[in-house]
PDB file of N, CA and C in Angstrom:
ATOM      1  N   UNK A   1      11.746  21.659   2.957  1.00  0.00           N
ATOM      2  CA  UNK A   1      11.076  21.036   1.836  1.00  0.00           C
ATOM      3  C   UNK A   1      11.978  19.921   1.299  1.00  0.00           C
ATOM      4  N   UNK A   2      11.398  19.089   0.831  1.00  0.00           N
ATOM      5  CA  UNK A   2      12.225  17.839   0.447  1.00  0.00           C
ATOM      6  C   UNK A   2      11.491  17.636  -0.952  1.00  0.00           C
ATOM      7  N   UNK A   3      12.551  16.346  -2.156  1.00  0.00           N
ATOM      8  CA  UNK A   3      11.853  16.562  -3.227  1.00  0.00           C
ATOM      9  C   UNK A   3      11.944  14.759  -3.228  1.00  0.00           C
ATOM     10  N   UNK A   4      10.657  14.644  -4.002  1.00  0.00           N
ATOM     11  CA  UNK A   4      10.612  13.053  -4.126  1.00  0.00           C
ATOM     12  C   UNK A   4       9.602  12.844  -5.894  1.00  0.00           C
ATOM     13  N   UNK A   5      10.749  12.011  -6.180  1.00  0.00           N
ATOM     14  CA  UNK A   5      10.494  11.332  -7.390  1.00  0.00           C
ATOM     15  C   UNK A   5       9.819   9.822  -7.940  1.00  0.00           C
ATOM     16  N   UNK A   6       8.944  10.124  -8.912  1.00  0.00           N
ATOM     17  CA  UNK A   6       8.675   8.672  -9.559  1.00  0.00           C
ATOM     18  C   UNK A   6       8.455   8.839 -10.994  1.00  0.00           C
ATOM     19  N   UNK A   7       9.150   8.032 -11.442  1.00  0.00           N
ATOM     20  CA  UNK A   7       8.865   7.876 -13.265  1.00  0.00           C
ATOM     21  C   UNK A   7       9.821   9.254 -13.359  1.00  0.00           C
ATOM     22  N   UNK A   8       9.004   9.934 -14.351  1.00  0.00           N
ATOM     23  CA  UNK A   8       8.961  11.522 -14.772  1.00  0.00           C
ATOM     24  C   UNK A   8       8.572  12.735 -13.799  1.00  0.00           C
ATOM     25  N   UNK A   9       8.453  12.022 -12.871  1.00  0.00           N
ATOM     26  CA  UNK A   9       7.502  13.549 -12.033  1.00  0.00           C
ATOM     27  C   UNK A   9       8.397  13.776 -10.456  1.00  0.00           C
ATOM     28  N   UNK A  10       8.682  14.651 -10.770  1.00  0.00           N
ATOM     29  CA  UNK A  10       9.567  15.416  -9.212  1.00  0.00           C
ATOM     30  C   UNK A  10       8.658  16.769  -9.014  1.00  0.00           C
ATOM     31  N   UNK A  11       8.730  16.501  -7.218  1.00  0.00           N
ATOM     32  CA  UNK A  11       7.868  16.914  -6.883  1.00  0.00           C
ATOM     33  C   UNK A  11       8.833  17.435  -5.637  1.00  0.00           C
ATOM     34  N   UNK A  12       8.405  18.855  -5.226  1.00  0.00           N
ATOM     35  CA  UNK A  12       9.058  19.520  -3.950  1.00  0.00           C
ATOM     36  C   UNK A  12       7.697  19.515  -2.651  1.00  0.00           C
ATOM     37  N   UNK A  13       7.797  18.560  -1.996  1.00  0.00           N
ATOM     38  CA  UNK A  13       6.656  18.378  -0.984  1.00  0.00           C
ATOM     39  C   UNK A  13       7.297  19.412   0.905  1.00  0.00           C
ATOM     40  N   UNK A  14       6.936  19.043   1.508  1.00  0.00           N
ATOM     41  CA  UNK A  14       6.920  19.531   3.168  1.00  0.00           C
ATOM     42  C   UNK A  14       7.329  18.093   3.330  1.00  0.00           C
ATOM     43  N   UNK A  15       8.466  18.629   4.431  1.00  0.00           N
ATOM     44  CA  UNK A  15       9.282  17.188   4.936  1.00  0.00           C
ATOM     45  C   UNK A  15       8.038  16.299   5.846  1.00  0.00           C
ATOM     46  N   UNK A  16       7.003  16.815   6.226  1.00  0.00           N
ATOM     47  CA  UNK A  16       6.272  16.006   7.230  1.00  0.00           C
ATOM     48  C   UNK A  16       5.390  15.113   6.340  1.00  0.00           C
ATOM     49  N   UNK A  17       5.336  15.213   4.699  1.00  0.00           N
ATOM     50  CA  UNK A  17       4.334  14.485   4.276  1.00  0.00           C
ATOM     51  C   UNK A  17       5.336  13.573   3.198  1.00  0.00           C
ATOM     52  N   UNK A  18       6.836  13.197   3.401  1.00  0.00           N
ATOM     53  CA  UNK A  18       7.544  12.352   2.801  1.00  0.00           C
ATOM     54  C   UNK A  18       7.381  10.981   3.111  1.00  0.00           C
ATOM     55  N   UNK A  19       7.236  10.584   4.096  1.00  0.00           N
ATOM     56  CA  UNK A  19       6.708   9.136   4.282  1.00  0.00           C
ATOM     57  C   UNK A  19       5.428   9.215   3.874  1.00  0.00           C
ATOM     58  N   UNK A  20       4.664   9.458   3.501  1.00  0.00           N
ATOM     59  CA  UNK A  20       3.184   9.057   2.683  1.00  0.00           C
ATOM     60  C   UNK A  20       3.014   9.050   1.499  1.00  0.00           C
ATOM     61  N   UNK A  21       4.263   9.617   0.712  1.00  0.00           N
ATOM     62  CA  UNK A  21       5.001   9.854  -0.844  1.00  0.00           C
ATOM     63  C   UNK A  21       5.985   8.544  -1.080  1.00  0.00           C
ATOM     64  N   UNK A  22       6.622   8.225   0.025  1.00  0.00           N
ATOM     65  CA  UNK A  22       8.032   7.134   0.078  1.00  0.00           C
ATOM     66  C   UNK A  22       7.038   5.881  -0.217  1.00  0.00           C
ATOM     67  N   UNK A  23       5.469   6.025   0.703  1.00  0.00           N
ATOM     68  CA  UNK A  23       4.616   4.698   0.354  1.00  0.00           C
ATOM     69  C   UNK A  23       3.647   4.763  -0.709  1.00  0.00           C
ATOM     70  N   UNK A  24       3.667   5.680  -1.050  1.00  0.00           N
ATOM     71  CA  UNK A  24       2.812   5.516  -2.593  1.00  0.00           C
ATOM     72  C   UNK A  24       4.044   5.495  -3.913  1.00  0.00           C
ATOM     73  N   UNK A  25       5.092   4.910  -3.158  1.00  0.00           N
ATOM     74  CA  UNK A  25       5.983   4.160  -4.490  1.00  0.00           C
ATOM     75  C   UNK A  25       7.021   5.504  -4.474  1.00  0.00           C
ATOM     76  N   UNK A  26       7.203   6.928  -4.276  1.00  0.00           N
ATOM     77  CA  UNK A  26       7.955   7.822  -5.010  1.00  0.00           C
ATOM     78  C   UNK A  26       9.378   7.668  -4.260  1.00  0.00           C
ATOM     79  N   UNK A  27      10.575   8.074  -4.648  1.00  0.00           N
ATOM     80  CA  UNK A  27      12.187   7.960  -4.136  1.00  0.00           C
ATOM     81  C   UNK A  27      12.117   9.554  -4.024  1.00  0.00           C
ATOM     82  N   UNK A  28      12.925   9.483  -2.811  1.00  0.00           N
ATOM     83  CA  UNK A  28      13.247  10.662  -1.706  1.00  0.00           C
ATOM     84  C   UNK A  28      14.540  10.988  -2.698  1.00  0.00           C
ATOM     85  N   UNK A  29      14.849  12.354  -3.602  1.00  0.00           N
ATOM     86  CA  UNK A  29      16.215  12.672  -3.750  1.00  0.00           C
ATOM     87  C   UNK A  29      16.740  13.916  -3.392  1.00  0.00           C
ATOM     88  N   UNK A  30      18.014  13.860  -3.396  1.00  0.00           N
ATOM     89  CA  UNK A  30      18.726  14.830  -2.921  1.00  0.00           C
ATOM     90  C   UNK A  30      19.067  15.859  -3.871  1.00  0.00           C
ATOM     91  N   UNK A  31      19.517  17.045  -4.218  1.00  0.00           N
ATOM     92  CA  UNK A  31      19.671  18.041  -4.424  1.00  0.00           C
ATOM     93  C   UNK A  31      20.375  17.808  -5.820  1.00  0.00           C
ATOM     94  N   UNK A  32      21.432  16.961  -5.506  1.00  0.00           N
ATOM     95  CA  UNK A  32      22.138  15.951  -6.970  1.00  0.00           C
ATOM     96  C   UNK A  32      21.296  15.162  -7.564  1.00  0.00           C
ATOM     97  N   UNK A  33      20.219  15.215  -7.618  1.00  0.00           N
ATOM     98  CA  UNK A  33      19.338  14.053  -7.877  1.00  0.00           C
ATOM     99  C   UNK A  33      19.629  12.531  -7.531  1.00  0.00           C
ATOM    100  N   UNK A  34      20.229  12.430  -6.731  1.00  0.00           N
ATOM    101  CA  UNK A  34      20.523  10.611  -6.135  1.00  0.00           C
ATOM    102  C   UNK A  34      19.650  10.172  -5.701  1.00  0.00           C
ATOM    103  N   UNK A  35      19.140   9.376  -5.512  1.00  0.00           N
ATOM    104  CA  UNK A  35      18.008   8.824  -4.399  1.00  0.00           C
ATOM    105  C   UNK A  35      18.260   8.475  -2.971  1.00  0.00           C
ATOM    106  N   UNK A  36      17.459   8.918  -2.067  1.00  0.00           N
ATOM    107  CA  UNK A  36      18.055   9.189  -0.660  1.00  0.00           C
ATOM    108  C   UNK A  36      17.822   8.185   0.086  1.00  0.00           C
ATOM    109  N   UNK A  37      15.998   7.849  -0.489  1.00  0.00           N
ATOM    110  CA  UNK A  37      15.401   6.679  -0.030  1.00  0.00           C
ATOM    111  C   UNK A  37      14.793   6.173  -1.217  1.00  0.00           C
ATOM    112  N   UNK A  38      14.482   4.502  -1.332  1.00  0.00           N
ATOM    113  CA  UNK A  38      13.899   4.208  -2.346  1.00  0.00           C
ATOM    114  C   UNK A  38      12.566   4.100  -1.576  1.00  0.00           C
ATOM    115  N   UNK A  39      10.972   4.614  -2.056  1.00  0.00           N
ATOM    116  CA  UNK A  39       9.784   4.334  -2.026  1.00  0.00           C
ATOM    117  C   UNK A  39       9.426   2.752  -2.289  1.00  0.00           C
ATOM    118  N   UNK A  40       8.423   2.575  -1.854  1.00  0.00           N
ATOM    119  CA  UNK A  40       8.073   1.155  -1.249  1.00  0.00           C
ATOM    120  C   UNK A  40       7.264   0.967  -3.038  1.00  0.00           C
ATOM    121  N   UNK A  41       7.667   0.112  -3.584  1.00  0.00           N
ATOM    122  CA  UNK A  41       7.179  -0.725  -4.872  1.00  0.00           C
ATOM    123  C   UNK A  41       5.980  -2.158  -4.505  1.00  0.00           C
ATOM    124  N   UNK A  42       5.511  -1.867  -5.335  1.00  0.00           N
ATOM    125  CA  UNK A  42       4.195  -3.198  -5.313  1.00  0.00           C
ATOM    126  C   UNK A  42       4.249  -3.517  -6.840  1.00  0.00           C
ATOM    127  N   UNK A  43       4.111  -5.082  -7.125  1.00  0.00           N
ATOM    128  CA  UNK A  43       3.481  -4.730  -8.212  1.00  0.00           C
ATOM    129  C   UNK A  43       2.618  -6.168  -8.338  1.00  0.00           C
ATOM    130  N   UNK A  44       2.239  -6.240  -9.163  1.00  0.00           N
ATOM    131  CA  UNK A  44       1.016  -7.166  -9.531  1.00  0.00           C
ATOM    132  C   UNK A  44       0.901  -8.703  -8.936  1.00  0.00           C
ATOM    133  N   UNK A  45       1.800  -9.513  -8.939  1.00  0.00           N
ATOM    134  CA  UNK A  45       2.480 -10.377  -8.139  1.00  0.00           C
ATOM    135  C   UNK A  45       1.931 -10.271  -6.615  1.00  0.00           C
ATOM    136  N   UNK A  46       3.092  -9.508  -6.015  1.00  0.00           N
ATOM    137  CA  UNK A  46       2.879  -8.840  -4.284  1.00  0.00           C
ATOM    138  C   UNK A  46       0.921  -8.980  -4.671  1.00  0.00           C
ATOM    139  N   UNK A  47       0.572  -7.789  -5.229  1.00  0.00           N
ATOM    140  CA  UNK A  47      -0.511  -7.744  -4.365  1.00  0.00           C
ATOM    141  C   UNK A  47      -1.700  -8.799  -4.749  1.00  0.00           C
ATOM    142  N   UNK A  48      -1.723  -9.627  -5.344  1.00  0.00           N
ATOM    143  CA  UNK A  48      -2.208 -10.828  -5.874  1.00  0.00           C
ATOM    144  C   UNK A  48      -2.017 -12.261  -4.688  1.00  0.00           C
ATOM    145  N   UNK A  49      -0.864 -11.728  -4.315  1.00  0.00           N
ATOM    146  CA  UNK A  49      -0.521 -12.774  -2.792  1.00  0.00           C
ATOM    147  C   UNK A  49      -0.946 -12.376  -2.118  1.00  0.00           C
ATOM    148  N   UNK A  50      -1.177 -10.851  -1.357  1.00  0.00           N
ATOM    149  CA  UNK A  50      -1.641 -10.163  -0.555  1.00  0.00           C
ATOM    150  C   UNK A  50      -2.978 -10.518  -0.672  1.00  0.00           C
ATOM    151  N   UNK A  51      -3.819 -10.349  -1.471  1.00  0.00           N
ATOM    152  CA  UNK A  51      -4.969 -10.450  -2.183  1.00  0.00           C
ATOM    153  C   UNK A  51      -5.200 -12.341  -1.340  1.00  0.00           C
ATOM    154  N   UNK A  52      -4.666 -13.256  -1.707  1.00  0.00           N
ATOM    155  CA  UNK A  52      -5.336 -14.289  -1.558  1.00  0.00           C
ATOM    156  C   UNK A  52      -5.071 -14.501   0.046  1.00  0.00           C
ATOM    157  N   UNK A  53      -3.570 -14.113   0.570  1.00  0.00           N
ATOM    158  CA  UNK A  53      -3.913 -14.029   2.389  1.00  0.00           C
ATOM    159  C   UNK A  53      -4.946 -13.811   2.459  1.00  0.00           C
ATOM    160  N   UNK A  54      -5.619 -12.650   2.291  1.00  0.00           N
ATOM    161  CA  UNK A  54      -6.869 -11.514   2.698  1.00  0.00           C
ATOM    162  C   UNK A  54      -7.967 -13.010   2.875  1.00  0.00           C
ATOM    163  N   UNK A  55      -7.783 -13.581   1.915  1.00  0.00           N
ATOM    164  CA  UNK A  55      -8.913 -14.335   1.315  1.00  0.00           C
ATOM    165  C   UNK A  55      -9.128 -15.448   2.238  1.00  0.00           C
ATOM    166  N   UNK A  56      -7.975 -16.182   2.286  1.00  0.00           N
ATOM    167  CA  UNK A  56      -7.563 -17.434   3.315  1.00  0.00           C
ATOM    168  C   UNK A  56      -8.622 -17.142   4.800  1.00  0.00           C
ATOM    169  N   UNK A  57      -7.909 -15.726   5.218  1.00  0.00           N
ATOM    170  CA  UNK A  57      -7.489 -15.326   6.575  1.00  0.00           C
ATOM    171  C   UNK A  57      -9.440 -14.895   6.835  1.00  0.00           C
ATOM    172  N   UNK A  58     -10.498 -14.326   5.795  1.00  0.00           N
ATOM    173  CA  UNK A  58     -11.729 -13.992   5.831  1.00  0.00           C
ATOM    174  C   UNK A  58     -12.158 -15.666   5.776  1.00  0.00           C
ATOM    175  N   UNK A  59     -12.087 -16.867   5.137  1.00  0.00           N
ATOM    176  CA  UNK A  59     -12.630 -18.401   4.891  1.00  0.00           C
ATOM    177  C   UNK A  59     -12.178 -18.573   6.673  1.00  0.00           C
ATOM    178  N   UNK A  60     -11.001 -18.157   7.018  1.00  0.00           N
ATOM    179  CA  UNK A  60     -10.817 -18.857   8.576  1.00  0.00           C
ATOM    180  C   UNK A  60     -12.176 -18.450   9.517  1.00  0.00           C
ATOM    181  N   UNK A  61     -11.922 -16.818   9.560  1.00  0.00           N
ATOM    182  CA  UNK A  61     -12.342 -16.708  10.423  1.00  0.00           C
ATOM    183  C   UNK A  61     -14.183 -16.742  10.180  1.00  0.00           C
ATOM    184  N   UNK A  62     -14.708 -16.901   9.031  1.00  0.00           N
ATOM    185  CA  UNK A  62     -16.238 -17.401   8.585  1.00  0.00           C
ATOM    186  C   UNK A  62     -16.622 -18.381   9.023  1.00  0.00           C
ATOM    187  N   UNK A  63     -15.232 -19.836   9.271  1.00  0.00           N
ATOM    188  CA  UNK A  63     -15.554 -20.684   9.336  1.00  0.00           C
ATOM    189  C   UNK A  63     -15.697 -21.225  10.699  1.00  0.00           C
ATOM    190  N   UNK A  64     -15.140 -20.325  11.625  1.00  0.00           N
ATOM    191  CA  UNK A  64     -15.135 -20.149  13.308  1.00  0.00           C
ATOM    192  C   UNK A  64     -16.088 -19.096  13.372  1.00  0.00           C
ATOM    193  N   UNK A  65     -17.054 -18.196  13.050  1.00  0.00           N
ATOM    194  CA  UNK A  65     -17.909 -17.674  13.618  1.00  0.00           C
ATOM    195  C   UNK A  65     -19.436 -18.384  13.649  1.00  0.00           C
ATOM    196  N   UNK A  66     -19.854 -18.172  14.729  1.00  0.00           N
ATOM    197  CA  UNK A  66     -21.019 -19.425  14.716  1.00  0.00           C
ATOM    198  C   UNK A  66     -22.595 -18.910  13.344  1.00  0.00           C
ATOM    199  N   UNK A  67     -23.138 -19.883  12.998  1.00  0.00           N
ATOM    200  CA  UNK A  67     -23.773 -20.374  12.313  1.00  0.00           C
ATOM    201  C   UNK A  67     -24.990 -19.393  12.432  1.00  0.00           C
ATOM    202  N   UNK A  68     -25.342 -18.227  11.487  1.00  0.00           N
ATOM    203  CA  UNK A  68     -26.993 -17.476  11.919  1.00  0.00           C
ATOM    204  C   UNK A  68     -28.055 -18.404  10.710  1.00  0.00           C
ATOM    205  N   UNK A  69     -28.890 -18.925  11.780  1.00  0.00           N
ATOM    206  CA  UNK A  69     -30.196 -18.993  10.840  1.00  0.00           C
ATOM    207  C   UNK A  69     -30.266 -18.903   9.800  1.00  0.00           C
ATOM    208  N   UNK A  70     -31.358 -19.078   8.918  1.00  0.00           N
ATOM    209  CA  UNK A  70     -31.666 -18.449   7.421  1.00  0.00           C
ATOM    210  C   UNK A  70     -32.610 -16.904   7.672  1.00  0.00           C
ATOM    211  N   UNK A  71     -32.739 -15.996   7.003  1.00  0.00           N
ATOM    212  CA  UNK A  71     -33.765 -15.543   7.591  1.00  0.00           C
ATOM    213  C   UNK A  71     -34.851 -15.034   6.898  1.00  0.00           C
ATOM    214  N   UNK A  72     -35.577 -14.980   7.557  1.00  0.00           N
ATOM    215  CA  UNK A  72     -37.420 -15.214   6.863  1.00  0.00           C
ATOM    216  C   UNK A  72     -37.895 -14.028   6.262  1.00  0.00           C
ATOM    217  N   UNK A  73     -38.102 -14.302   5.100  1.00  0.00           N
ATOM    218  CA  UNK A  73     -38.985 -13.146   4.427  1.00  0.00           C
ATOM    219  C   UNK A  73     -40.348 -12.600   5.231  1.00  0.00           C
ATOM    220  N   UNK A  74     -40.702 -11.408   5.226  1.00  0.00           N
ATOM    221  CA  UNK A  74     -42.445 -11.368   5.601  1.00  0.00           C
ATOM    222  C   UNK A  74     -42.677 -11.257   4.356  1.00  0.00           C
TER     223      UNK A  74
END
């Protein structure tokens, strides 16, 4: 069992589900409470850039897929 922290909240998880804790932001610590690993941080910024790649990269490829019709009401 391994324990991983964020903010206020420590948590004693199963070593096989620590990388899915390390990426939802929490730090891996050790027994001394040190941090073993730091968890992966995002914050508003990052995903706001992330956010407009997304955006760029969907206008590219719209603008290379060929052209459908309009299509007709009955």
């Amino acid at each position: 069992m391994a324990k991983v922290q964020r903010a206020n909240r420590l948590l004693t998880v199963p070593d096989e589900t620590v990388e899915k804790y390390l990426s939802d932001g929490y730090n891996l610590v050790g027994e001394d409470g040190g941090i073993l690993r730091r968890g992966v941080t995002k914050n508003a910024a990052d995903l706001l850039k992330e956010l407009e790649a997304a955006k760029n990269r969907i206008a590219e490829l719209e603008a290379k897929a060929p052209k459908k019709p309009p299509r007709k009401e009955p």
